[in-house]
PDB file of N, CA and C in Angstrom:
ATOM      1  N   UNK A   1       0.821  -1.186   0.000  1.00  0.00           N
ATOM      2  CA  UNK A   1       0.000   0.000   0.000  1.00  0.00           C
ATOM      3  C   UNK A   1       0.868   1.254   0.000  1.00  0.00           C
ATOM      4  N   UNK A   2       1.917   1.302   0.824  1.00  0.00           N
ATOM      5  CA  UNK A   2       2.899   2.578   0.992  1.00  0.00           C
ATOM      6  C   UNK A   2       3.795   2.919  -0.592  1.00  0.00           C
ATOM      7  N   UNK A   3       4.035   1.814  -1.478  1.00  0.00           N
ATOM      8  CA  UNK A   3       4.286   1.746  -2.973  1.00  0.00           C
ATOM      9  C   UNK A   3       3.309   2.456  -3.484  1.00  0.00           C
ATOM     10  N   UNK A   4       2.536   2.311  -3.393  1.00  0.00           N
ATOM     11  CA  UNK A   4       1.225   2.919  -4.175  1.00  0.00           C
ATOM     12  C   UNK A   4       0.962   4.088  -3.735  1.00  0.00           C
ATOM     13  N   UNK A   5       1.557   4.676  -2.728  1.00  0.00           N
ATOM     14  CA  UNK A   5       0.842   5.827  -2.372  1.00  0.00           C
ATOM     15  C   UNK A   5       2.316   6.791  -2.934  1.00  0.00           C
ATOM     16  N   UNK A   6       3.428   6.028  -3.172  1.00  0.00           N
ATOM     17  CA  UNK A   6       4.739   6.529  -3.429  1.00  0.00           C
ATOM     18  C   UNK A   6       4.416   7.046  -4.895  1.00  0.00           C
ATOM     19  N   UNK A   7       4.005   6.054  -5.724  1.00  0.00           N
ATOM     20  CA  UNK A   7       4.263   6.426  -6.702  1.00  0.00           C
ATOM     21  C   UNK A   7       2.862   7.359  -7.572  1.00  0.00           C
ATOM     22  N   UNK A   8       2.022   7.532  -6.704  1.00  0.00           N
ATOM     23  CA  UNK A   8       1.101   8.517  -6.944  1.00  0.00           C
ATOM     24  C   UNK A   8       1.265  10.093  -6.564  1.00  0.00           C
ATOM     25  N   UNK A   9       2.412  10.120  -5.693  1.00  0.00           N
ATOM     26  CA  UNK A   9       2.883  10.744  -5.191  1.00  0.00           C
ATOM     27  C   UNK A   9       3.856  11.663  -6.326  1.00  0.00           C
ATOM     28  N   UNK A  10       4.283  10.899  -6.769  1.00  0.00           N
ATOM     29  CA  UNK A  10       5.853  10.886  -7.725  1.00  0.00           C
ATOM     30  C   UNK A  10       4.995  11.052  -9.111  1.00  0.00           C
ATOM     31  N   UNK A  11       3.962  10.534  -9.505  1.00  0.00           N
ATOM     32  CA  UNK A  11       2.950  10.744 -11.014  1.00  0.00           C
ATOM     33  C   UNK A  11       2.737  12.499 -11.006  1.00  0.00           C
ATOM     34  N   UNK A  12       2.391  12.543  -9.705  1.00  0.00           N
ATOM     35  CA  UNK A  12       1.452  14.182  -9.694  1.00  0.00           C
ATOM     36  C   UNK A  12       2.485  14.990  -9.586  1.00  0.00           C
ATOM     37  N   UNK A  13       3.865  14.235  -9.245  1.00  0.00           N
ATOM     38  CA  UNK A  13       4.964  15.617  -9.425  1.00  0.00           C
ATOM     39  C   UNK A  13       5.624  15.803 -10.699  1.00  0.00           C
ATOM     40  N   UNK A  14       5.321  14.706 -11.129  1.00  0.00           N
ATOM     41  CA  UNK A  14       6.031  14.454 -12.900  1.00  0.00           C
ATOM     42  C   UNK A  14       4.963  15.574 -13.777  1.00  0.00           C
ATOM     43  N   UNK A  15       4.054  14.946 -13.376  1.00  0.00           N
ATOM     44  CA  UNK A  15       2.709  16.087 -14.367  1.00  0.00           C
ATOM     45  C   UNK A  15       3.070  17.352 -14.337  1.00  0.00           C
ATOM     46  N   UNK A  16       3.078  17.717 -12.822  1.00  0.00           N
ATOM     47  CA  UNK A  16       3.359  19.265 -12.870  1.00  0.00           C
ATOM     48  C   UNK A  16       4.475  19.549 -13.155  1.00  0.00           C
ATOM     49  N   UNK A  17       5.643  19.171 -13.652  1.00  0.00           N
ATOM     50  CA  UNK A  17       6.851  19.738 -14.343  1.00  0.00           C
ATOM     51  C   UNK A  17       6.884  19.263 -15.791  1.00  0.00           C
ATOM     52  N   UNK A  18       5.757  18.800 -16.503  1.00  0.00           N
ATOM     53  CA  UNK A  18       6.169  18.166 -17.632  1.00  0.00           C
ATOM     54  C   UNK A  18       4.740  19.422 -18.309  1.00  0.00           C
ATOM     55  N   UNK A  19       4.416  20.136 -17.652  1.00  0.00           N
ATOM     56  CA  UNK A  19       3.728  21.291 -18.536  1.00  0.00           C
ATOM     57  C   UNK A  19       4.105  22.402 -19.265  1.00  0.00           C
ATOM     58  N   UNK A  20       3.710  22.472 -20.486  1.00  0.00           N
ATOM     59  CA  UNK A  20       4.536  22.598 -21.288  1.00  0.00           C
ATOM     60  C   UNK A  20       3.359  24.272 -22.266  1.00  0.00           C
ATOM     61  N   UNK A  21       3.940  25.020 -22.097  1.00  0.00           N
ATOM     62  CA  UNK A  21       3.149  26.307 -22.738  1.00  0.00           C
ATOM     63  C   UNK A  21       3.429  26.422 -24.773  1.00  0.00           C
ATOM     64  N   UNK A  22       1.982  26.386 -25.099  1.00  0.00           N
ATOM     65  CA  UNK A  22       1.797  26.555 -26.286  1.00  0.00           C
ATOM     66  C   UNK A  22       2.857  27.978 -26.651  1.00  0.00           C
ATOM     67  N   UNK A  23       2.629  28.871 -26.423  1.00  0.00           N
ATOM     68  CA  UNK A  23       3.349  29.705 -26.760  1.00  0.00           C
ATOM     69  C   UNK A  23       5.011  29.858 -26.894  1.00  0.00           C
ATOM     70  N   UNK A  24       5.788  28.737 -25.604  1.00  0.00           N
ATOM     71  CA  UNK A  24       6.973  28.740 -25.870  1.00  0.00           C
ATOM     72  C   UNK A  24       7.301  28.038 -26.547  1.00  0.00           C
ATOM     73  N   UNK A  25       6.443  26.581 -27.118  1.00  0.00           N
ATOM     74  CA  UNK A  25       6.778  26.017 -28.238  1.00  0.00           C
ATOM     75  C   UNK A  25       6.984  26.596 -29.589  1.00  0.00           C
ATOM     76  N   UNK A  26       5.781  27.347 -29.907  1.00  0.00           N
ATOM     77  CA  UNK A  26       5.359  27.979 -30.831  1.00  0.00           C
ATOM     78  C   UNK A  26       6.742  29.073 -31.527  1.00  0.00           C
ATOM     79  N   UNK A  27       7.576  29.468 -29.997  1.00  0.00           N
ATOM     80  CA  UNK A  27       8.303  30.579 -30.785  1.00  0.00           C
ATOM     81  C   UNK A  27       9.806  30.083 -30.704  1.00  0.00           C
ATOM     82  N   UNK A  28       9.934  28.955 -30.051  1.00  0.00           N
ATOM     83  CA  UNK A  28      11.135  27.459 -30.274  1.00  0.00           C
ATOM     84  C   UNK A  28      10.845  27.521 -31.888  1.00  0.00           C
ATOM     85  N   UNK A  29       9.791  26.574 -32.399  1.00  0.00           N
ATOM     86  CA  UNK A  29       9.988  26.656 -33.540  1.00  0.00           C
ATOM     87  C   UNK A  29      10.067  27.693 -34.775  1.00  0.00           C
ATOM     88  N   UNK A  30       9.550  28.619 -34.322  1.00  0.00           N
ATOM     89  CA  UNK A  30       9.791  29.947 -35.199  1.00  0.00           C
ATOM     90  C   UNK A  30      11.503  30.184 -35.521  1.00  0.00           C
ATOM     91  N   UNK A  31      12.056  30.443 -34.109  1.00  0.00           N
ATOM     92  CA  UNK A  31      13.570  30.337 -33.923  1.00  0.00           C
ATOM     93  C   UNK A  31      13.963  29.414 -34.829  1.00  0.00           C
ATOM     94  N   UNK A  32      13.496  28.293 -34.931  1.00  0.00           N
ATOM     95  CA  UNK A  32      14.579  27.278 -35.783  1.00  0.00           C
ATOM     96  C   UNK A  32      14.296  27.142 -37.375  1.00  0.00           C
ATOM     97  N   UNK A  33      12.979  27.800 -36.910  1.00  0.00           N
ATOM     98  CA  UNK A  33      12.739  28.420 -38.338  1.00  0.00           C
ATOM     99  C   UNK A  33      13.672  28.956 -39.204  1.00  0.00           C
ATOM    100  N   UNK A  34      13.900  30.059 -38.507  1.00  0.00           N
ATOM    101  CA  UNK A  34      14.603  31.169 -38.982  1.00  0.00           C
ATOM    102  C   UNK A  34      16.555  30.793 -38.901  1.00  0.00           C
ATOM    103  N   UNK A  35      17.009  30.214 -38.039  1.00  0.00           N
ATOM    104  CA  UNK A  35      18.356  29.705 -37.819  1.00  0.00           C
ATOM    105  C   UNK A  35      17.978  28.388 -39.515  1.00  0.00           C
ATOM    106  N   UNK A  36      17.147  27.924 -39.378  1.00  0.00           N
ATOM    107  CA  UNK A  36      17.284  26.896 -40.603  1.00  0.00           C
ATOM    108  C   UNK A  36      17.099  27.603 -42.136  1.00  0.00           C
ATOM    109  N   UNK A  37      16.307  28.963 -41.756  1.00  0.00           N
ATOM    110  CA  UNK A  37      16.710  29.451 -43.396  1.00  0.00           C
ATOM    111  C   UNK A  37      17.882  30.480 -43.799  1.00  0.00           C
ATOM    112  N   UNK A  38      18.354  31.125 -42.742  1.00  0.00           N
ATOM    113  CA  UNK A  38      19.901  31.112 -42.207  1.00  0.00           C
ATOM    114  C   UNK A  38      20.732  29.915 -43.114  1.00  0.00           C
ATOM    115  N   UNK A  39      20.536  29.359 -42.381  1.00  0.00           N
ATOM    116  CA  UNK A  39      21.721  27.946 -42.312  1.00  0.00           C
ATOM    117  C   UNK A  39      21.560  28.260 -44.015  1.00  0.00           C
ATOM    118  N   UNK A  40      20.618  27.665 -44.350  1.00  0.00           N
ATOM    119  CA  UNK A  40      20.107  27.235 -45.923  1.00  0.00           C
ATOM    120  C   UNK A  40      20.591  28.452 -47.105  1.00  0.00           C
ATOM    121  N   UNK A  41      20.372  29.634 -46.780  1.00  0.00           N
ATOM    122  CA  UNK A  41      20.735  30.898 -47.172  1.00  0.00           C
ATOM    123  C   UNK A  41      22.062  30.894 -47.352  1.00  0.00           C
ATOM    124  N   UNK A  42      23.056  30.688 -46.258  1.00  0.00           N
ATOM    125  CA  UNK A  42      24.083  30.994 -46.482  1.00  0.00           C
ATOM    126  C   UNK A  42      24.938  29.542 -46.894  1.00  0.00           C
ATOM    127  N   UNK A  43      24.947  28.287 -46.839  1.00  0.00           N
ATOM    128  CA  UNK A  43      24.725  26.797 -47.884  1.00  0.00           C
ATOM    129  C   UNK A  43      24.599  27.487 -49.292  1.00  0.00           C
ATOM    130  N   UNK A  44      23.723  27.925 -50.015  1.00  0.00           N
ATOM    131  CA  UNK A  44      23.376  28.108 -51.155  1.00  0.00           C
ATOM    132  C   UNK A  44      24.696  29.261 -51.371  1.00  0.00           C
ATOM    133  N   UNK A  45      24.713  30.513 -51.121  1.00  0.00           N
ATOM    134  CA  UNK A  45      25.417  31.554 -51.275  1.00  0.00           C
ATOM    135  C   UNK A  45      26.677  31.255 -51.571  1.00  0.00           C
ATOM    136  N   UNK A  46      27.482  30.328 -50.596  1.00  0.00           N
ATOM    137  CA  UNK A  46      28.437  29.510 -50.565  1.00  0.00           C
ATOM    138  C   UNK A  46      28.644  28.837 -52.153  1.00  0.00           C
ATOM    139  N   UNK A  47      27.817  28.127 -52.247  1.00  0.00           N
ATOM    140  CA  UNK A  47      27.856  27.058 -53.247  1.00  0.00           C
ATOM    141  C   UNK A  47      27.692  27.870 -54.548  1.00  0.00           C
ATOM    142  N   UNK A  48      26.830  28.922 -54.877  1.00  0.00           N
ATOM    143  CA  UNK A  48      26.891  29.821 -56.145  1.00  0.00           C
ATOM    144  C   UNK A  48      28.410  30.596 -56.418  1.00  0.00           C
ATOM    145  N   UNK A  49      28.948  31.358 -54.919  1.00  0.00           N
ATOM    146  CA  UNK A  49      30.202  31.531 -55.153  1.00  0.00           C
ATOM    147  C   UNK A  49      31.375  30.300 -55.186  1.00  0.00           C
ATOM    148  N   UNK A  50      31.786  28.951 -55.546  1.00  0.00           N
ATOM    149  CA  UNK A  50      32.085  28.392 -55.484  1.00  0.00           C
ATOM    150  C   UNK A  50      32.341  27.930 -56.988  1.00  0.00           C
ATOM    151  N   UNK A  51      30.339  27.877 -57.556  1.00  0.00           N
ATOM    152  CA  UNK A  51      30.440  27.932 -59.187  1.00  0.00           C
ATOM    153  C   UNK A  51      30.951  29.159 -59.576  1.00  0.00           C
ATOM    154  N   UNK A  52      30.565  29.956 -59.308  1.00  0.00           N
ATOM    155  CA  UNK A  52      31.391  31.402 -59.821  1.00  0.00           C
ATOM    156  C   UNK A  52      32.881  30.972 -60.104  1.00  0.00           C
ATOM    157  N   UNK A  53      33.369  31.010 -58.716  1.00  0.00           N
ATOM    158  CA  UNK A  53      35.043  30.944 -58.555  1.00  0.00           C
ATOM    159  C   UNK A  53      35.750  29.797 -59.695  1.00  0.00           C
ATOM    160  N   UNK A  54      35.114  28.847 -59.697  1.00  0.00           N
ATOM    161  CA  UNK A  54      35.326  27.717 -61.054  1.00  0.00           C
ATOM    162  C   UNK A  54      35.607  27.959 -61.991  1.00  0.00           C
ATOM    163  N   UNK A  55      33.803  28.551 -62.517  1.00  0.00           N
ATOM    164  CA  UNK A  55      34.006  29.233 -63.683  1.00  0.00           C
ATOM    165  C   UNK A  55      34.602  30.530 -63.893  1.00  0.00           C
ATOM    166  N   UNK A  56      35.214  31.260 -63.216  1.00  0.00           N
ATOM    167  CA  UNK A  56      36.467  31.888 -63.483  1.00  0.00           C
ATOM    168  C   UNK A  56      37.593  31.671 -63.797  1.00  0.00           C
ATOM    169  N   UNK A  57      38.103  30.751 -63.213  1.00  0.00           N
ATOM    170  CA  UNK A  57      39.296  30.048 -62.839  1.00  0.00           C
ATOM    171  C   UNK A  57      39.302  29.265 -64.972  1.00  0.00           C
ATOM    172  N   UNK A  58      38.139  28.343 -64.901  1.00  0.00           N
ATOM    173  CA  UNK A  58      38.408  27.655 -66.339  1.00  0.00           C
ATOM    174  C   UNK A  58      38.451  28.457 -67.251  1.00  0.00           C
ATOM    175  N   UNK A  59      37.464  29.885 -66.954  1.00  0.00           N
ATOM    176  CA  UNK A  59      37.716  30.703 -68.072  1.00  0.00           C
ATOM    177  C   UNK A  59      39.550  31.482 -68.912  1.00  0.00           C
ATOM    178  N   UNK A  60      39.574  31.547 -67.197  1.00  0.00           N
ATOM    179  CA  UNK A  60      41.514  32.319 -67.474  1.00  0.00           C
ATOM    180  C   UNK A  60      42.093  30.925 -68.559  1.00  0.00           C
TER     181      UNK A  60
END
């Protein structure tokens, strides 16, 4: 019986730290939003100057 009262004990404290606000999710993913079209932005930029630099280089 004292198990059981332990771990009901230990359920209702898990709940209340595992609450979780719509709103800070919401702007988590916005953030990685924006760091991922970042990332992606400057990947591409990279890679156009890269063809550039090539085709310079074969042109000389």
């Amino acid at each position: 019986m004292s198990s059981q009262y332990k771990f009901e004990d230990r359920s209702t404290e898990i709940r209340e730290q595992s609450k979780v606000k719509l709103t800070d999710l919401l702007s988590r993913i916005n953030e990685e939003r924006k760091l991922e079209r970042n990332r992606n932005l400057a990947l591409s930029v990279a890679a156009v100057s890269a063809v550039t630099v090539f085709g310079i280089i074969l042109t000389l």
